[in-house]
PDB file of N, CA and C in Angstrom:
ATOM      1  N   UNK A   1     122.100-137.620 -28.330  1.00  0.00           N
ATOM      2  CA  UNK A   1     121.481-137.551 -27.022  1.00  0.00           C
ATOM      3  C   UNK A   1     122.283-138.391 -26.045  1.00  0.00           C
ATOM      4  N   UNK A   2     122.328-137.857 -24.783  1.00  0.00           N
ATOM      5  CA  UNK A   2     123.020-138.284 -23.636  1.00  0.00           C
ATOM      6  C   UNK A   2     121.984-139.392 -22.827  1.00  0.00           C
ATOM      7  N   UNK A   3     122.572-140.201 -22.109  1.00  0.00           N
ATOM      8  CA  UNK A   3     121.707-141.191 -21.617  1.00  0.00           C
ATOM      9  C   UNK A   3     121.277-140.476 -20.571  1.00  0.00           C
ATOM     10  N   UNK A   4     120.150-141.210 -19.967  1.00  0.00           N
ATOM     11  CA  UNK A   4     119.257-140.754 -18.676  1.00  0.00           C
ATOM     12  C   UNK A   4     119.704-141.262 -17.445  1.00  0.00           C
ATOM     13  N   UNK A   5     119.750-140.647 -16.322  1.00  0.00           N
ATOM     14  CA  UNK A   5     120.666-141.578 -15.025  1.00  0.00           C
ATOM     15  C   UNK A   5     119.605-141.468 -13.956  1.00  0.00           C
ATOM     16  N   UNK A   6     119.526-142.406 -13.108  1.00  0.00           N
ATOM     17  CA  UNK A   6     118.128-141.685 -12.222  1.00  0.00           C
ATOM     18  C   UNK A   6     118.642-141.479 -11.127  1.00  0.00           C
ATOM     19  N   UNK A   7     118.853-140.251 -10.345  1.00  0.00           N
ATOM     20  CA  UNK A   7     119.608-140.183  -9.471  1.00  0.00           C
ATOM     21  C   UNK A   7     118.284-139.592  -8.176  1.00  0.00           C
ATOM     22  N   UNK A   8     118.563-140.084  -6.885  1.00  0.00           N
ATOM     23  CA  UNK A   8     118.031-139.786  -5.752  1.00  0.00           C
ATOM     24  C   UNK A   8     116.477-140.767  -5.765  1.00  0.00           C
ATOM     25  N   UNK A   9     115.311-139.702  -5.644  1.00  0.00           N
ATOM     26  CA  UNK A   9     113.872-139.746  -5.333  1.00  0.00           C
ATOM     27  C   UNK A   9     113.605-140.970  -6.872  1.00  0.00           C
ATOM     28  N   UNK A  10     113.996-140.758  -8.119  1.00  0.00           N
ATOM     29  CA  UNK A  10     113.670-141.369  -9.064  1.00  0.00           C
ATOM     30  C   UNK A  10     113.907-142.308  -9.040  1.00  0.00           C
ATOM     31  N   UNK A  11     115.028-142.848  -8.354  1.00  0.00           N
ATOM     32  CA  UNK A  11     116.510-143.799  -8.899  1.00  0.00           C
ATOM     33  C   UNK A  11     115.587-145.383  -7.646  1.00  0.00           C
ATOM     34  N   UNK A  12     114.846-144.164  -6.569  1.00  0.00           N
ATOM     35  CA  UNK A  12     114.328-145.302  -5.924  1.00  0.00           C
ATOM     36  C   UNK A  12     113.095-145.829  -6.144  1.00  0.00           C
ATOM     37  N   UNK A  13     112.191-144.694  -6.460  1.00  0.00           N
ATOM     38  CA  UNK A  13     110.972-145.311  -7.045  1.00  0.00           C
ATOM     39  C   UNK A  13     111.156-146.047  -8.544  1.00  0.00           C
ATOM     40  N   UNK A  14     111.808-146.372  -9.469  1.00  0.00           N
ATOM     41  CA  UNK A  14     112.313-147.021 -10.574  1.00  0.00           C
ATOM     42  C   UNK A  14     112.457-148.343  -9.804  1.00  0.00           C
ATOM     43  N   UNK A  15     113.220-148.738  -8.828  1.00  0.00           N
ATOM     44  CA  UNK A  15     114.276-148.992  -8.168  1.00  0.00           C
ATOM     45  C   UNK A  15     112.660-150.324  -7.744  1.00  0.00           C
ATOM     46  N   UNK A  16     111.947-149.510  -6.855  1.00  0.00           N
ATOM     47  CA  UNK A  16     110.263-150.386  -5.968  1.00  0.00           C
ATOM     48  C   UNK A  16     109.352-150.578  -6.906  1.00  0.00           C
ATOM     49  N   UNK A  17     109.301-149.780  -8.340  1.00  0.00           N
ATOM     50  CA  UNK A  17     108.394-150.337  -9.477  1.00  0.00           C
ATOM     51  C   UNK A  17     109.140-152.067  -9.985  1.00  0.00           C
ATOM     52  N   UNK A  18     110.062-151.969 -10.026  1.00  0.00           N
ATOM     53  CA  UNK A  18     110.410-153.026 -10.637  1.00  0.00           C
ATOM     54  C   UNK A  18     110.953-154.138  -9.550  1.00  0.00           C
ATOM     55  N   UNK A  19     110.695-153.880  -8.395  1.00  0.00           N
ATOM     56  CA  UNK A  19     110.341-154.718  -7.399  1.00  0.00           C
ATOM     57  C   UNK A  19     109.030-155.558  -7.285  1.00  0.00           C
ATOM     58  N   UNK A  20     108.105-154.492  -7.701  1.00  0.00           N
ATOM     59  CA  UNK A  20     106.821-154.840  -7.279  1.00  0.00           C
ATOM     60  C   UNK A  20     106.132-155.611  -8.263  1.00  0.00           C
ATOM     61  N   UNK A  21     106.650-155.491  -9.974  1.00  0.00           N
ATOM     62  CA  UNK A  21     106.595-156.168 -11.084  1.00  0.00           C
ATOM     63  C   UNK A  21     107.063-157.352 -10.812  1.00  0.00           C
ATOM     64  N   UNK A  22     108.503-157.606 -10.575  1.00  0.00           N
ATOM     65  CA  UNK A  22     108.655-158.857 -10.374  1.00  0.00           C
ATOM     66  C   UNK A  22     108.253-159.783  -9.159  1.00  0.00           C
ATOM     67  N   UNK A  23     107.413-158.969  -8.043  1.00  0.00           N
ATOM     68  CA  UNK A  23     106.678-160.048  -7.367  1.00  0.00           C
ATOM     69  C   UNK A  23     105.764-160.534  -7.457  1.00  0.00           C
ATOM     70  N   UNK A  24     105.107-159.883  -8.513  1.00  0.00           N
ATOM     71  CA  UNK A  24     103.707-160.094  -9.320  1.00  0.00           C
ATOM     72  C   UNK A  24     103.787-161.387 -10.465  1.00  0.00           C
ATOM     73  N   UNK A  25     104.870-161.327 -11.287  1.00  0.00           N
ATOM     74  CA  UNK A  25     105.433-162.247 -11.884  1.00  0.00           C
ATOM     75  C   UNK A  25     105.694-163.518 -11.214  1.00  0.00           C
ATOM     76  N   UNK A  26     105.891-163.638  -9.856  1.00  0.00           N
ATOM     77  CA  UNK A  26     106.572-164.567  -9.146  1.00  0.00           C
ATOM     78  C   UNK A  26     105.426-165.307  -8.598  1.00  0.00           C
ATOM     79  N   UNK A  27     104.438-164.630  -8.429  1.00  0.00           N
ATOM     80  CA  UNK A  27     103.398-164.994  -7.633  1.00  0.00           C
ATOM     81  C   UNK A  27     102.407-165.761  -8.860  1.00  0.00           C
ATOM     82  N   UNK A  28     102.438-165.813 -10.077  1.00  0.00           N
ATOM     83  CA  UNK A  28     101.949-166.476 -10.833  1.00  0.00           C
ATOM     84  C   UNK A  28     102.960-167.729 -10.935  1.00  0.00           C
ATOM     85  N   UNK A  29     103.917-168.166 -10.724  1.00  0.00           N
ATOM     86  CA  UNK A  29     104.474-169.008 -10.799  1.00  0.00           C
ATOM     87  C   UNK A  29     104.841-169.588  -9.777  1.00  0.00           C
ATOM     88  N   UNK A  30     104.433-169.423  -8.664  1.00  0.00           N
ATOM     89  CA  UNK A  30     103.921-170.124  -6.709  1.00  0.00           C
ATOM     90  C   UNK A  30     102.945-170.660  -7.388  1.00  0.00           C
ATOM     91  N   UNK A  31     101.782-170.396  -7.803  1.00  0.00           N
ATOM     92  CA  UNK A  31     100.732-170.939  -8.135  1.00  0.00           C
ATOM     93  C   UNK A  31     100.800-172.184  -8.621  1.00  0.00           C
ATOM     94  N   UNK A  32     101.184-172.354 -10.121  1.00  0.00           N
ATOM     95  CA  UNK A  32     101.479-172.807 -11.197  1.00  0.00           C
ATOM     96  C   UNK A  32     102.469-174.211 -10.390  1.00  0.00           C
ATOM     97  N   UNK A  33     103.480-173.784  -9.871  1.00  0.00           N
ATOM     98  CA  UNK A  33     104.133-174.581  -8.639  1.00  0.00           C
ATOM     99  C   UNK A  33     103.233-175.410  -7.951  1.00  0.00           C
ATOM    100  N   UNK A  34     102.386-174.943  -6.925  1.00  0.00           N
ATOM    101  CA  UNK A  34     101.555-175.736  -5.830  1.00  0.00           C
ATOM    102  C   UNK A  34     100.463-176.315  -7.133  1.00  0.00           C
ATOM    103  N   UNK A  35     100.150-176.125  -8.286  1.00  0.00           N
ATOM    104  CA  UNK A  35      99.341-176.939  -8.864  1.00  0.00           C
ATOM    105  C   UNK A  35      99.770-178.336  -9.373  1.00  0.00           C
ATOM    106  N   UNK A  36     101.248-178.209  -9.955  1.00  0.00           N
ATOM    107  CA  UNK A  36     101.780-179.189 -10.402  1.00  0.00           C
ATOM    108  C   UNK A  36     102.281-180.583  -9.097  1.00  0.00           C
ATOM    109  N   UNK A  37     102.476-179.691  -7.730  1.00  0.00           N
ATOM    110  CA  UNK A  37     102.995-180.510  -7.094  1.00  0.00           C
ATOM    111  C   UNK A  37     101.571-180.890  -6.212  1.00  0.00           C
ATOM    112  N   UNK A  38     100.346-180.496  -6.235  1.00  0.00           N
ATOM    113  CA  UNK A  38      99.249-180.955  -5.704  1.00  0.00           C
ATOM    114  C   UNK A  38      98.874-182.468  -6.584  1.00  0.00           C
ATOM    115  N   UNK A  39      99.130-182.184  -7.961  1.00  0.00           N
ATOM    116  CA  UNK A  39      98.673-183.637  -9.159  1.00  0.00           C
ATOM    117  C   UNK A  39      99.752-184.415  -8.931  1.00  0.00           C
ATOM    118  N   UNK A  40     100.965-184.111  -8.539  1.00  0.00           N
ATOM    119  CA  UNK A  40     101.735-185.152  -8.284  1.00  0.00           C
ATOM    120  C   UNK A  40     101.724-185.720  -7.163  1.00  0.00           C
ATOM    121  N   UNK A  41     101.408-185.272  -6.263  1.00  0.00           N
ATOM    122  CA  UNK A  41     101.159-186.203  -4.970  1.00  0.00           C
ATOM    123  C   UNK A  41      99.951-186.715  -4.993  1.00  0.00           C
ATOM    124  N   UNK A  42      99.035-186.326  -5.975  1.00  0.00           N
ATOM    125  CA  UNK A  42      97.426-187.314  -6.050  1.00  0.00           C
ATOM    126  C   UNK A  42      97.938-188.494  -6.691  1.00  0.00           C
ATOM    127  N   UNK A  43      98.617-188.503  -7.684  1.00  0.00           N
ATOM    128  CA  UNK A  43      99.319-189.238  -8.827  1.00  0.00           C
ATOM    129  C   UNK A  43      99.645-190.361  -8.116  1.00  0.00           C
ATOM    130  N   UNK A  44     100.837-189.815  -7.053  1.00  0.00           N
ATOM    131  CA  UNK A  44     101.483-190.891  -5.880  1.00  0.00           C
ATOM    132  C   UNK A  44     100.773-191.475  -4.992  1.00  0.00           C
ATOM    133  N   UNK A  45      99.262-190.632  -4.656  1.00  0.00           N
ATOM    134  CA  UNK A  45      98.557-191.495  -3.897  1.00  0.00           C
ATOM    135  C   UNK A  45      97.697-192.491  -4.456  1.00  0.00           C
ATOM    136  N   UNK A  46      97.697-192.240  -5.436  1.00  0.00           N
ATOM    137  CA  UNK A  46      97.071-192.946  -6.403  1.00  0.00           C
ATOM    138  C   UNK A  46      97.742-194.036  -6.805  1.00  0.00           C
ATOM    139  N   UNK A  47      98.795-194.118  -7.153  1.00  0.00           N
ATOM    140  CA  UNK A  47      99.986-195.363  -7.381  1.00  0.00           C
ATOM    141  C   UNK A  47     100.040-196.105  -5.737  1.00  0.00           C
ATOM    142  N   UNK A  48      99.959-195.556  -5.019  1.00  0.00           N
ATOM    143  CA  UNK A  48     100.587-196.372  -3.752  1.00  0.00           C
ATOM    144  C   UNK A  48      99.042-197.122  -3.131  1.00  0.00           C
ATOM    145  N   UNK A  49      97.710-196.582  -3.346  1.00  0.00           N
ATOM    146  CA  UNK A  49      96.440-196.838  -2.845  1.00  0.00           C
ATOM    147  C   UNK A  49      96.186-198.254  -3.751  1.00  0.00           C
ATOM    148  N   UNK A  50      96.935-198.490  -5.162  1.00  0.00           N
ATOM    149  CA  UNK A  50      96.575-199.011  -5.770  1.00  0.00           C
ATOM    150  C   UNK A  50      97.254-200.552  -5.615  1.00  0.00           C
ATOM    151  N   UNK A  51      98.534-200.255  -4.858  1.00  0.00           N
ATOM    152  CA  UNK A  51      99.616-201.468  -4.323  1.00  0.00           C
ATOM    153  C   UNK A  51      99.625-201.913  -3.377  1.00  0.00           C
ATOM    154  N   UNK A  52      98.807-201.022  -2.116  1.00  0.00           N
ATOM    155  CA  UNK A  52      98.278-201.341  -1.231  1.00  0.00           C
ATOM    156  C   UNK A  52      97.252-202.321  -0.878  1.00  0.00           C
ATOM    157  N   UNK A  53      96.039-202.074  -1.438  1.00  0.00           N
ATOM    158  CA  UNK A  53      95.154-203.125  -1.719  1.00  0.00           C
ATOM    159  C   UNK A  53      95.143-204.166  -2.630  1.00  0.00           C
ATOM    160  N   UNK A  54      96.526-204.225  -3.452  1.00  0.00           N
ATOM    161  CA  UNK A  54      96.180-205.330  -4.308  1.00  0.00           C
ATOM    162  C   UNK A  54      96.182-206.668  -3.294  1.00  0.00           C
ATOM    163  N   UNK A  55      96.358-207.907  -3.993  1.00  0.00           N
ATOM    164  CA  UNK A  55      95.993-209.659  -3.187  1.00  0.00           C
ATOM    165  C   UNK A  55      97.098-209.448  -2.491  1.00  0.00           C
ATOM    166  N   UNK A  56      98.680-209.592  -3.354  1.00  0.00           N
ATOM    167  CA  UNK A  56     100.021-209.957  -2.084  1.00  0.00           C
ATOM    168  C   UNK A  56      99.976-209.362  -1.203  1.00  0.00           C
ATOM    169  N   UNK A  57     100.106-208.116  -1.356  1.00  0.00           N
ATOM    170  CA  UNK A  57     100.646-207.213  -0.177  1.00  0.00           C
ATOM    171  C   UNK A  57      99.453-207.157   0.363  1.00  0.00           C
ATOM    172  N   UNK A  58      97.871-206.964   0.582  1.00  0.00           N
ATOM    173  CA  UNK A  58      97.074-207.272   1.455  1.00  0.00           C
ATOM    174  C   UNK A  58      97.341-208.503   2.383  1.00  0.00           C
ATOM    175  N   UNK A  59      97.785-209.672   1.792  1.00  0.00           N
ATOM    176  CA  UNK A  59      97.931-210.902   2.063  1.00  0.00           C
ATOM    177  C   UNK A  59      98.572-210.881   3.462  1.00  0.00           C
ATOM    178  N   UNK A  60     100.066-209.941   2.805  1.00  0.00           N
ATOM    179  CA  UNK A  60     100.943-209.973   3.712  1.00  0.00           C
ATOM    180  C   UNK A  60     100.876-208.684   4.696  1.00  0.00           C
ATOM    181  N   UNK A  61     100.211-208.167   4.430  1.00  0.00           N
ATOM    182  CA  UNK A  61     100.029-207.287   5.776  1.00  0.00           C
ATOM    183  C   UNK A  61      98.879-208.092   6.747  1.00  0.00           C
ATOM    184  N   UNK A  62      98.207-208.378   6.468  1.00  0.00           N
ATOM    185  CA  UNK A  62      97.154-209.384   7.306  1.00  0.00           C
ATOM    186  C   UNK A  62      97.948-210.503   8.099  1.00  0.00           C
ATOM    187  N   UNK A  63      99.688-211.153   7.279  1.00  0.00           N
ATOM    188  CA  UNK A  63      99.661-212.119   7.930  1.00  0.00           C
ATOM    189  C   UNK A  63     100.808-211.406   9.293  1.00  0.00           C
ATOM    190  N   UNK A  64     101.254-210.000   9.062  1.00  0.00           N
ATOM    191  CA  UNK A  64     101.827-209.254   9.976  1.00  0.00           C
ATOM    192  C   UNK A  64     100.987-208.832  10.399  1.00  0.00           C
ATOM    193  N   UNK A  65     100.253-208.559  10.841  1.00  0.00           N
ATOM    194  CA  UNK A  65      99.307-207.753  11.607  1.00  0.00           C
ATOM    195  C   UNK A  65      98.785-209.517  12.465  1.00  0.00           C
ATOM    196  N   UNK A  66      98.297-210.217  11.521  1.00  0.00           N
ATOM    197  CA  UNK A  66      97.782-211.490  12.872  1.00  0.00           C
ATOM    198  C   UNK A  66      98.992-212.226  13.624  1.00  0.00           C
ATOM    199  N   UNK A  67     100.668-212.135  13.354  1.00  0.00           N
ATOM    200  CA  UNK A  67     101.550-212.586  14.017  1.00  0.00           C
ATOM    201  C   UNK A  67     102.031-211.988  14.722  1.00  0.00           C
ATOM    202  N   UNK A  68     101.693-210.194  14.774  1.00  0.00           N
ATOM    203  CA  UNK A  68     101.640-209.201  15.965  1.00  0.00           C
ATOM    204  C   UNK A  68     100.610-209.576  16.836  1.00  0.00           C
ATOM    205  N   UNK A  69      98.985-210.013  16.560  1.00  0.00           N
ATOM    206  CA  UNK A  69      98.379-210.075  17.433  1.00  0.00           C
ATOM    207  C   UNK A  69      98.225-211.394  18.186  1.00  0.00           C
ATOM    208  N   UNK A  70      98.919-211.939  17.918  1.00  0.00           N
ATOM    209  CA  UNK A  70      99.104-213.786  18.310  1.00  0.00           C
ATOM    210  C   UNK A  70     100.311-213.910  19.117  1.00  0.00           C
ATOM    211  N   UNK A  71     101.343-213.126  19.198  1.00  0.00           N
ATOM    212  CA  UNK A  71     102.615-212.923  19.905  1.00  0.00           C
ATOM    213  C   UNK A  71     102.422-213.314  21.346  1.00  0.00           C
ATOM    214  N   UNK A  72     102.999-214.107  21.975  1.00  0.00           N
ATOM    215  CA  UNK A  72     103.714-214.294  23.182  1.00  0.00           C
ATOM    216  C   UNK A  72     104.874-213.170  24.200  1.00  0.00           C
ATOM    217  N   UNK A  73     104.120-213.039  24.762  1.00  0.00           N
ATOM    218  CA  UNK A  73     105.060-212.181  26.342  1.00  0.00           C
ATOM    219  C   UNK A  73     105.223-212.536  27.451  1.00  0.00           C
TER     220      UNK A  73
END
């Protein structure tokens, strides 16, 4: 047997089926994407909320913030 060739009307609908497969495919893995990078930026807010309020760096943002508001002009 001779191989099959898809020529014209076939060659394009073959051509938009397997277009339309692989955007279907793609679109499960956008998903899968924005899920992983939604937990990682909770992750990060979570690490940075946690360094924020600790004693030093509270300390020292309080003592920048009262030597901004004590400033001379």
């Amino acid at each position: 047997m001779g191989t099959i060739r898809l020529v014209g009307w076939g060659a394009r609908r073959c051509a938009s089926w397997r277009a339309a497969l692989h955007s279907r495919l793609d679109a499960g893995m956008a998903t899968a994407e924005y899920a992983v990078g939604t937990i990682a930026a909770c992750a990060f807010a979570a690490v940075l909320y946690k360094v924020v309020t600790s004693g030093p760096v509270t300390g020292a943002l309080q003592s920048v913030i009262q030597k901004a508001l004590d400033a001379q002009f």
